[in-house]
N, C-alpha and C. Protein backbone atom coordinates (compact mmCIF):
# COMPACT_ATOMS: atom_id res chain seq x y z
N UNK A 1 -5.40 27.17 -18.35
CA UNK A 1 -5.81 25.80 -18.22
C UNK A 1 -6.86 25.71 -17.11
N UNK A 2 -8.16 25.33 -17.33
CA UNK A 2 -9.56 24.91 -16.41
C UNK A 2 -8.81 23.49 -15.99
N UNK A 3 -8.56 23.61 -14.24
CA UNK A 3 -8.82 22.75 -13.65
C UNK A 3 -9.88 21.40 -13.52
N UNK A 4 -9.72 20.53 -12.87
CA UNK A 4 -10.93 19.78 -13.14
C UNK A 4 -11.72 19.99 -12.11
N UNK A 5 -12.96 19.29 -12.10
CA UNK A 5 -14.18 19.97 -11.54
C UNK A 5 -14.79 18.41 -10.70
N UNK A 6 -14.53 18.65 -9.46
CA UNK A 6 -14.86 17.16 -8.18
C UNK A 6 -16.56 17.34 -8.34
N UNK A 7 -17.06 18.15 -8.83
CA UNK A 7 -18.69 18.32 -7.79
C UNK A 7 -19.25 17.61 -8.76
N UNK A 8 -19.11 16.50 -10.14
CA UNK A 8 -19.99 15.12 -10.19
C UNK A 8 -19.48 13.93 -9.35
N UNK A 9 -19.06 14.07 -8.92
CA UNK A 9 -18.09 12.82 -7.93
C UNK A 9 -19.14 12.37 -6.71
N UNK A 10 -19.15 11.09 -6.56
CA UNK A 10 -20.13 10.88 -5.38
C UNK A 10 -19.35 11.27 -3.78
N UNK A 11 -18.27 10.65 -4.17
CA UNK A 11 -17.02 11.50 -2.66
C UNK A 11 -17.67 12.47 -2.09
N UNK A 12 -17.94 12.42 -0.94
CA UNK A 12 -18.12 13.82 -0.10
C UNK A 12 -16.84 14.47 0.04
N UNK A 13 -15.68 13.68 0.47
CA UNK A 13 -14.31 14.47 0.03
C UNK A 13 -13.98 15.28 -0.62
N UNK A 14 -14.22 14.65 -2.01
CA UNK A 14 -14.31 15.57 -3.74
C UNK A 14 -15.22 16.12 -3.75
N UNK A 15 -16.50 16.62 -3.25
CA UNK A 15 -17.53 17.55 -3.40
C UNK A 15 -17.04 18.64 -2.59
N UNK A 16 -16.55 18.38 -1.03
CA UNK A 16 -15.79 19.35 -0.51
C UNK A 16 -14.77 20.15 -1.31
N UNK A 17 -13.57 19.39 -2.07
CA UNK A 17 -12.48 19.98 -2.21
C UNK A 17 -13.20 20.86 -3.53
N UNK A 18 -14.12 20.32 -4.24
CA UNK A 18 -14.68 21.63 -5.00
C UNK A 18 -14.81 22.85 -4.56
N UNK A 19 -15.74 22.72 -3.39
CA UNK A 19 -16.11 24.33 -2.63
C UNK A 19 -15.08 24.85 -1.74
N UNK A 20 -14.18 24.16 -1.32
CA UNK A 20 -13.20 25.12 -0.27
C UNK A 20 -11.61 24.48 -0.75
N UNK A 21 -11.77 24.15 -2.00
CA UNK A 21 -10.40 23.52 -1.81
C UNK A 21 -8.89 24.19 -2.54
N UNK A 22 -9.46 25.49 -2.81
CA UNK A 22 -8.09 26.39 -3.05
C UNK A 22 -7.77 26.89 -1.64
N UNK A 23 -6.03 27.22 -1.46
CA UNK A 23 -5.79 27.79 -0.78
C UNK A 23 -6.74 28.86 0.06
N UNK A 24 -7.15 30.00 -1.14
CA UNK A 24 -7.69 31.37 -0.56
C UNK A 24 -8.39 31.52 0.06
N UNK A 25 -9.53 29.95 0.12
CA UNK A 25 -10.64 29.66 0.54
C UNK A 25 -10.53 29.60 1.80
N UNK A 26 -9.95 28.66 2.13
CA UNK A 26 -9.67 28.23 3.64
C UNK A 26 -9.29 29.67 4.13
N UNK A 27 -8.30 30.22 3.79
CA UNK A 27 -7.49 31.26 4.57
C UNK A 27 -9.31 32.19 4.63
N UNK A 28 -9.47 32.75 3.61
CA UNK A 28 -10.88 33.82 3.60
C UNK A 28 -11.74 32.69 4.61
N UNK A 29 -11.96 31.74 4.64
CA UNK A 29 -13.04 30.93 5.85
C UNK A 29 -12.03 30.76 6.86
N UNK A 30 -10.83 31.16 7.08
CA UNK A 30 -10.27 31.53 9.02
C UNK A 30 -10.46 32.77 9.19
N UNK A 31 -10.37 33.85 8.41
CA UNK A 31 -11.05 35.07 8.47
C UNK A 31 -12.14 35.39 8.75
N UNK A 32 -12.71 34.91 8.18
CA UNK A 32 -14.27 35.24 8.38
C UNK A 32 -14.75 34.46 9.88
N UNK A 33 -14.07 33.39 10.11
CA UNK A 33 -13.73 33.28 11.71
C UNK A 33 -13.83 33.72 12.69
N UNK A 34 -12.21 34.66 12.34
CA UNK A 34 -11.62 35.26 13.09
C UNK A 34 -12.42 37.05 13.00
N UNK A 35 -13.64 36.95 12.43
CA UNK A 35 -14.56 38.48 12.62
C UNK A 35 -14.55 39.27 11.17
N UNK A 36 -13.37 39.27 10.54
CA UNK A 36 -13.34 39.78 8.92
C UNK A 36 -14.84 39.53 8.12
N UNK A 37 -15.45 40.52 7.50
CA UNK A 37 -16.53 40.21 6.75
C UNK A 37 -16.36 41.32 5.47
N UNK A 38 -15.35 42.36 5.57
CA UNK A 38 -15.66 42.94 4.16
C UNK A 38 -14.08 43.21 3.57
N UNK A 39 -14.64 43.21 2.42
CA UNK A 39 -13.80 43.24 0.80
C UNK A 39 -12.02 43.84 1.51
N UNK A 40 -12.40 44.62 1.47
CA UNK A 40 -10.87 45.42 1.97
C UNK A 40 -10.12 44.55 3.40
N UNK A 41 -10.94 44.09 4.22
CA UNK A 41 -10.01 43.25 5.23
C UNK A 41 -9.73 42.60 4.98
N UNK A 42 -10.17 41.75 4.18
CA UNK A 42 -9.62 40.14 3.26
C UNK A 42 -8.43 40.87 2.84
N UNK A 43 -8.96 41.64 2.05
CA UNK A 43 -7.83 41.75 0.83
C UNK A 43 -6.41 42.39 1.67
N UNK A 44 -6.47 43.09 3.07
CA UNK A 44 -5.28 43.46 3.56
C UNK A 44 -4.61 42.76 4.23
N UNK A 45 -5.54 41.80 5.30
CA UNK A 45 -4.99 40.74 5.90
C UNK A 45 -4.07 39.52 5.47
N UNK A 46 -4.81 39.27 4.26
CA UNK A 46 -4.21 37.87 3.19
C UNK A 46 -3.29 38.50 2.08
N UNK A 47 -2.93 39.97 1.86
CA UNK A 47 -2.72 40.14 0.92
C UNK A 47 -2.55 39.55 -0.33
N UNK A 48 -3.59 39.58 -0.83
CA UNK A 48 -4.30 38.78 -2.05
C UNK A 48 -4.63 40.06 -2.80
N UNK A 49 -4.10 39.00 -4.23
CA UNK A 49 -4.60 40.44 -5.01
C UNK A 49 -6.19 40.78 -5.44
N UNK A 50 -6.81 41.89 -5.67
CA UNK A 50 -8.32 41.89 -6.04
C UNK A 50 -8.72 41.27 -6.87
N UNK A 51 -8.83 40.69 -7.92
CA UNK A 51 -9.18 39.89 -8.35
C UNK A 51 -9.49 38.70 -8.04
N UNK A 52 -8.45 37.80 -7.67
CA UNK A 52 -8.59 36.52 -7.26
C UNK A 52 -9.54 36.99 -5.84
N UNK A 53 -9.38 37.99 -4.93
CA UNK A 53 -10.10 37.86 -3.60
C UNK A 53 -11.60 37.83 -4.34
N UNK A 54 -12.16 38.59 -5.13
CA UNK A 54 -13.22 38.38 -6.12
C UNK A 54 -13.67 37.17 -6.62
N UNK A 55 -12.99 36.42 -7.23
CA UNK A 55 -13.27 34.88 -7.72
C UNK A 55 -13.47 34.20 -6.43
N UNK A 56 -12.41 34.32 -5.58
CA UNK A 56 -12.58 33.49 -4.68
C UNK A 56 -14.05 33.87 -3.37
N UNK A 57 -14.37 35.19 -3.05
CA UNK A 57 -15.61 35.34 -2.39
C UNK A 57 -16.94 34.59 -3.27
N UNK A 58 -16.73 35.18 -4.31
CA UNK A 58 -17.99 34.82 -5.09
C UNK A 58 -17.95 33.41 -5.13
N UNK A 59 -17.22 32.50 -5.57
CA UNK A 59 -17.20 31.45 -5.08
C UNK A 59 -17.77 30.71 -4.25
N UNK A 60 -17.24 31.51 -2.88
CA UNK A 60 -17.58 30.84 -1.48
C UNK A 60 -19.30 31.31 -1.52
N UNK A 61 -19.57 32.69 -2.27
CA UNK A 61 -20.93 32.50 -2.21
C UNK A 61 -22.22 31.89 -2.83
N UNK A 62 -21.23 31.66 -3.68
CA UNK A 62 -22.16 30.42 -4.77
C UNK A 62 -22.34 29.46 -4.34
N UNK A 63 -21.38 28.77 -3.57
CA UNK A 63 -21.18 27.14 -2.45
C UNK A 63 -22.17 27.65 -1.40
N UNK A 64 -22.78 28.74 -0.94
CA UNK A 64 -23.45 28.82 0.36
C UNK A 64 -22.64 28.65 1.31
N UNK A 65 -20.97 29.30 1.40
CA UNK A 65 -20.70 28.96 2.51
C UNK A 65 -20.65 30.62 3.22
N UNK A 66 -20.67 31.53 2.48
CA UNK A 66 -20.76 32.77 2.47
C UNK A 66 -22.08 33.58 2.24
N UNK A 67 -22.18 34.32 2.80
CA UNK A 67 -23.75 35.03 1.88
C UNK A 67 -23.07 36.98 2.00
N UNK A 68 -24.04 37.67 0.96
CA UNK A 68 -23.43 39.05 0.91
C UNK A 68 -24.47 39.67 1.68
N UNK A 69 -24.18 40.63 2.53
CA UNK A 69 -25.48 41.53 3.08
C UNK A 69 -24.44 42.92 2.36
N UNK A 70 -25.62 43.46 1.93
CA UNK A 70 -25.32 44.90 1.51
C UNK A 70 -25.33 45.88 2.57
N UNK A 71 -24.46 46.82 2.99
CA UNK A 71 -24.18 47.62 4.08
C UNK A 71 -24.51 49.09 3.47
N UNK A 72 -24.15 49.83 2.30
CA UNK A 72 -23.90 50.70 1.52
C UNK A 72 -24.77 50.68 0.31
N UNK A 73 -25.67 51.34 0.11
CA UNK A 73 -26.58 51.60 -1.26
C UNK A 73 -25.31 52.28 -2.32
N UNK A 74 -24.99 53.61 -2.09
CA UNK A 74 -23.98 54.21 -2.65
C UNK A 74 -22.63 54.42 -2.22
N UNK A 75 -21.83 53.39 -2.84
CA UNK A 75 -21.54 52.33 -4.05
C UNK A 75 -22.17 51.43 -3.34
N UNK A 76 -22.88 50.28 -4.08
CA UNK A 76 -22.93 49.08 -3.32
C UNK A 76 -21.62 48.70 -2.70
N UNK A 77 -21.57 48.06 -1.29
CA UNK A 77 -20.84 47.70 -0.70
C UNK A 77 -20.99 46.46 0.08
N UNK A 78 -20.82 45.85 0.38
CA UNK A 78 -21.05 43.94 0.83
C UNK A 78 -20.17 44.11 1.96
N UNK A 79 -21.06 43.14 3.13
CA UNK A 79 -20.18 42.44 4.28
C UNK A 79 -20.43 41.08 3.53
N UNK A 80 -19.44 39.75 3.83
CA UNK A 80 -19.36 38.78 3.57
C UNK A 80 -19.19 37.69 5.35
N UNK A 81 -20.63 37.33 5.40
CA UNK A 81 -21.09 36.81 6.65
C UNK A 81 -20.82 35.23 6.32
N UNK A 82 -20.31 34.83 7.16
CA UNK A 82 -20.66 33.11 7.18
C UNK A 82 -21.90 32.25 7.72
N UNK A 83 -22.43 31.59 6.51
CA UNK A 83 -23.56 30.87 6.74
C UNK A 83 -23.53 29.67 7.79
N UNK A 84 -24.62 29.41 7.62
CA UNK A 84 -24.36 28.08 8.67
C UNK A 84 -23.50 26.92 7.83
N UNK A 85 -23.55 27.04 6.65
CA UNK A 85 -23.03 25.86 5.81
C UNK A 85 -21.32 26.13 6.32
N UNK A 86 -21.09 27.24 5.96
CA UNK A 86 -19.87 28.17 6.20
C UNK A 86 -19.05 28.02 8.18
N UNK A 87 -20.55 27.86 8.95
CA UNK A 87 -20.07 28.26 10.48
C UNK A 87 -19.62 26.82 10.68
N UNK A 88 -20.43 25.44 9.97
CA UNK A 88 -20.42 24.28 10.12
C UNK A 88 -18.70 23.53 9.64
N UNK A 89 -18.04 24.77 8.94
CA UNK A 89 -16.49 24.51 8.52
C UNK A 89 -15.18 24.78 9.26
N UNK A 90 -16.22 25.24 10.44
CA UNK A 90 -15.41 25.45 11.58
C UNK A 90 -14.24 24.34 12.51
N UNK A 91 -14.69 22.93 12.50
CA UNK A 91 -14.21 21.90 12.74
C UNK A 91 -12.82 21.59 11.47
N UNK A 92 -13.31 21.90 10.91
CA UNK A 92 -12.33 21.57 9.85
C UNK A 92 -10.90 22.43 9.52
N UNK A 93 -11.15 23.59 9.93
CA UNK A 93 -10.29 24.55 10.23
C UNK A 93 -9.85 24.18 11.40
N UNK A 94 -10.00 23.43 12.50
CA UNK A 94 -9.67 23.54 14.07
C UNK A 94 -9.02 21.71 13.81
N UNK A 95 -9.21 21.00 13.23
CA UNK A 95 -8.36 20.03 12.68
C UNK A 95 -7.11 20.30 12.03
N UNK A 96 -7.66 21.14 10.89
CA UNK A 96 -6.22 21.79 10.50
C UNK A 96 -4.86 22.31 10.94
N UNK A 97 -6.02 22.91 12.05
CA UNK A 97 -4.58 24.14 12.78
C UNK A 97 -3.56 22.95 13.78
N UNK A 98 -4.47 21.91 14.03
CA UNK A 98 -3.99 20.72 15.30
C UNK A 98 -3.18 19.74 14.39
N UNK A 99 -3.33 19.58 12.86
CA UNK A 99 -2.98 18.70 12.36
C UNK A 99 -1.21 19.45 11.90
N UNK A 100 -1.36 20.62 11.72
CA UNK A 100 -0.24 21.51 11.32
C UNK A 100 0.52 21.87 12.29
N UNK A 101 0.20 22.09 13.56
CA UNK A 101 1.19 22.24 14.96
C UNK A 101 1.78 20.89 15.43
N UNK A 102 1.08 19.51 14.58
CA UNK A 102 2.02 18.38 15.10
C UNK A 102 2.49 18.22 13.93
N UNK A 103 2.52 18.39 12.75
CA UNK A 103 3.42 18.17 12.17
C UNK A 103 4.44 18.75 11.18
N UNK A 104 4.16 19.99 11.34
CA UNK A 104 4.56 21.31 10.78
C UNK A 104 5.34 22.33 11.21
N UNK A 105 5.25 22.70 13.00
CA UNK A 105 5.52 23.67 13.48
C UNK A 105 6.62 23.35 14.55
N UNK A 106 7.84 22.99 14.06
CA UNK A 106 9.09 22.80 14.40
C UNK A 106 9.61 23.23 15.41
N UNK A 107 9.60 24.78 15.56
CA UNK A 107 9.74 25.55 16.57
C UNK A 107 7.82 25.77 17.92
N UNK A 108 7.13 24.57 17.57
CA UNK A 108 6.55 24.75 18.30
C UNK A 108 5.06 25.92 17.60
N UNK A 109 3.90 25.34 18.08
CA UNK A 109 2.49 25.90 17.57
C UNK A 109 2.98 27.49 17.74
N UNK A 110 2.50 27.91 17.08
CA UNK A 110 2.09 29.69 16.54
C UNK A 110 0.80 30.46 17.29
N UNK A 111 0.13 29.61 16.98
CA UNK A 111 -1.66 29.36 17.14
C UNK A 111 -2.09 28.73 18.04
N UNK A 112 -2.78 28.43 18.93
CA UNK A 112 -3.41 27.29 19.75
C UNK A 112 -5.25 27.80 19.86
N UNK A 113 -6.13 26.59 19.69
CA UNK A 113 -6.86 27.12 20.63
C UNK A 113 -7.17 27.23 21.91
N UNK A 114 -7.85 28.11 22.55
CA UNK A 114 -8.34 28.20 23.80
C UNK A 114 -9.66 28.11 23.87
N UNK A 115 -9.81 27.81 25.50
CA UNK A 115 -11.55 28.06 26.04
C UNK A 115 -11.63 29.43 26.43
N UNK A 116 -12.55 29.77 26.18
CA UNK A 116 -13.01 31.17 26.42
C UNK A 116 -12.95 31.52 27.79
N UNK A 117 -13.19 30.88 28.27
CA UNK A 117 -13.83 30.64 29.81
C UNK A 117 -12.46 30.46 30.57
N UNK A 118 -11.89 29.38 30.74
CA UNK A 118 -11.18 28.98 31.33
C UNK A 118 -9.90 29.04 30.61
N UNK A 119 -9.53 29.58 29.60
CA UNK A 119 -8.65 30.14 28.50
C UNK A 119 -7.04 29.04 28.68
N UNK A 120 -7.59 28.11 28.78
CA UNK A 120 -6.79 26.18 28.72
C UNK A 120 -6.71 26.30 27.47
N UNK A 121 -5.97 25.68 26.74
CA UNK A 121 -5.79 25.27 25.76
C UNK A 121 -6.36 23.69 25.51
N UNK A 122 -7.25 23.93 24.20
CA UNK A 122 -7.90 23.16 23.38
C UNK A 122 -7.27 22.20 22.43
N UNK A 123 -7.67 21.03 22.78
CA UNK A 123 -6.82 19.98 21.36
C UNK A 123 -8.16 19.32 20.95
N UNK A 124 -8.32 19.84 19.60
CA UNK A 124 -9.15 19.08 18.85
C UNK A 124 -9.56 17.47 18.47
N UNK A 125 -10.42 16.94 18.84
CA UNK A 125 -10.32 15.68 18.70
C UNK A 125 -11.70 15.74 17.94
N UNK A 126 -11.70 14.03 17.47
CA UNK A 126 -13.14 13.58 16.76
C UNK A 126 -14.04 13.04 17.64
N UNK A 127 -15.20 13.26 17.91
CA UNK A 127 -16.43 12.40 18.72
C UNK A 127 -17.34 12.13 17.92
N UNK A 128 -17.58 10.83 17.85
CA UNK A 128 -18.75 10.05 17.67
C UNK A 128 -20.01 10.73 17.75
N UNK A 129 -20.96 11.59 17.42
CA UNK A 129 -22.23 12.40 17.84
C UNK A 129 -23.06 11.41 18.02
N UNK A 130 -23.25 10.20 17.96
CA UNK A 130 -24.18 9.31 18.24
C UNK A 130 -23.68 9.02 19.94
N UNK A 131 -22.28 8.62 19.94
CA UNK A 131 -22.31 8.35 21.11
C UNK A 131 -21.70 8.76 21.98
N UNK A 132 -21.10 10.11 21.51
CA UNK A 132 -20.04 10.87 22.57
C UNK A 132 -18.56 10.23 22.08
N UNK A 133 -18.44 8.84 22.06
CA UNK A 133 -17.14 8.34 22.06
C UNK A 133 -16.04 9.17 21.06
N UNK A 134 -14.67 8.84 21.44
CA UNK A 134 -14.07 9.23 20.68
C UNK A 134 -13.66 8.81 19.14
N UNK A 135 -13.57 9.02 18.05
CA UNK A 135 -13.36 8.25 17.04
C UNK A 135 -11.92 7.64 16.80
N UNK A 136 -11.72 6.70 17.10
CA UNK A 136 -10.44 5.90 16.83
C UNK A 136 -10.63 5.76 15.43
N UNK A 137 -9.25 6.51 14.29
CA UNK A 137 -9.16 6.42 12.94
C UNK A 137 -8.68 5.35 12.43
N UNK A 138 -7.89 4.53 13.41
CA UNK A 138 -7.57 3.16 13.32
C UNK A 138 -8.50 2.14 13.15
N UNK A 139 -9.94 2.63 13.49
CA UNK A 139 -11.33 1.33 13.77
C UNK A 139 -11.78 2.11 12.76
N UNK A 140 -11.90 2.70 12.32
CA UNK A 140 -12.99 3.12 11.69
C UNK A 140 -12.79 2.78 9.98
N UNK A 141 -13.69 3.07 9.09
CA UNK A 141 -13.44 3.00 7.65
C UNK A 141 -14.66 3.51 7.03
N UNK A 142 -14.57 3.75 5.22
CA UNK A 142 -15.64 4.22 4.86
C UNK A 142 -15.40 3.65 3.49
N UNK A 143 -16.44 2.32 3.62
CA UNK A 143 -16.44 1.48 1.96
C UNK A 143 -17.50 2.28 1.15
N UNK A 144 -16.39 2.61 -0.16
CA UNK A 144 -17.15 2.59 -1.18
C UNK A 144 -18.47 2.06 -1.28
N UNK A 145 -19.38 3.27 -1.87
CA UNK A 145 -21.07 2.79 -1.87
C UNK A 145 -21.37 2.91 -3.79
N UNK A 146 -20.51 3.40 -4.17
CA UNK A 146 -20.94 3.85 -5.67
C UNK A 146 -19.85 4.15 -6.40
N UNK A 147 -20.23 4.15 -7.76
CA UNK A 147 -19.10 4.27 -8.53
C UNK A 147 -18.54 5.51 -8.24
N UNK A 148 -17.30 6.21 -8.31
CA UNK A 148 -16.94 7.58 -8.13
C UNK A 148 -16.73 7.79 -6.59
N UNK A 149 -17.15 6.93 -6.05
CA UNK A 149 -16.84 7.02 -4.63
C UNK A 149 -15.55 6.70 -4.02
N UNK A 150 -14.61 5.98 -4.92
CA UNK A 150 -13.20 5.84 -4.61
C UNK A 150 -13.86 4.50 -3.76
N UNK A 151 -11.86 3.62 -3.46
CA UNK A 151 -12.47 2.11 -3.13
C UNK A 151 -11.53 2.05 -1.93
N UNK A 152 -10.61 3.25 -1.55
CA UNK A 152 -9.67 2.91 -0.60
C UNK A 152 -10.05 3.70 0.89
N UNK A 153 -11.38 3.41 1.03
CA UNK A 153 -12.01 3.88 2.05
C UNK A 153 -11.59 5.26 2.83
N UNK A 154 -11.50 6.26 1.91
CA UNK A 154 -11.17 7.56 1.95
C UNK A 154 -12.10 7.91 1.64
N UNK A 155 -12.94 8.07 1.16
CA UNK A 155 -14.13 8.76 0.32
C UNK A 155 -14.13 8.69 -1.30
């Protein structure tokens, strides 16, 4: 059974959940993160079987969130680098991990981030890029502009 397919949808939501919105995706884009770029580390880290790690790279490289550099003439061999489209999904993963340690992780976060520098622990929040401020999700909203855009100010 073919799933259905978000990328005619005006939603930026639903255009997202097209390109990253299987499981494998996300996990292969915290990898590739976390330094992973070729075939065999995916596939040992996530243990995923080859195939699907296949559908699912190619995928990510069709979306541009991935690109292949060839390392190896004989056999061809691929690192799988993250693009800027790809580096720019970084926030979204760092929401995730903050959204899952408050409401997921019972015995307490697994994961945290840190500053490099000062190696504090990091809590992800939203800022305003226009004005620094913080985004209160309570003030904010996003009305429908078009058909397909959904009307419950979600996207």
């Amino acid at each position: 059974m073919r799933r259905k397919s978000f990328g005619s949808l005006q939603c930026p939501i639903a255009r997202s959940l097209e390109r990253v919105g299987e499981w494998w995706s996300i996990l292969i884009l915290r990898d590739a993160f976390h330094g992973l770029k070729r075939f065999d580390e995916f596939q040992k880290n996530l243990d995923i079987a080859p195939n699907m790690l296949t559908r699912r790279l190619h995928a990510l490289v069709e979306s541009g969130l991935l690109e292949k550099q060839r390392y190896s003439e004989h056999p061809p061999r691929y690192d799988y680098v993250l693009t800027e489209r790809g580096r720019d999904f970084r926030p979204v993963l760092s929401a995730l991990l903050a959204w899952g340690n408050k409401h997921f992780a019972p015995e307490g976060p697994s994961v945290v981030l840190v500053d490099r520098q000062t190696v504090a622990e990091v809590v992800p929040m939203m800022v305003d890029g226009r004005t620094g401020k913080r985004v209160a999700t309570g003030r904010c909203s996003a009305p429908a502009r078009s058909a397909g855009g959904g009307s419950d100010g979600a996207g």
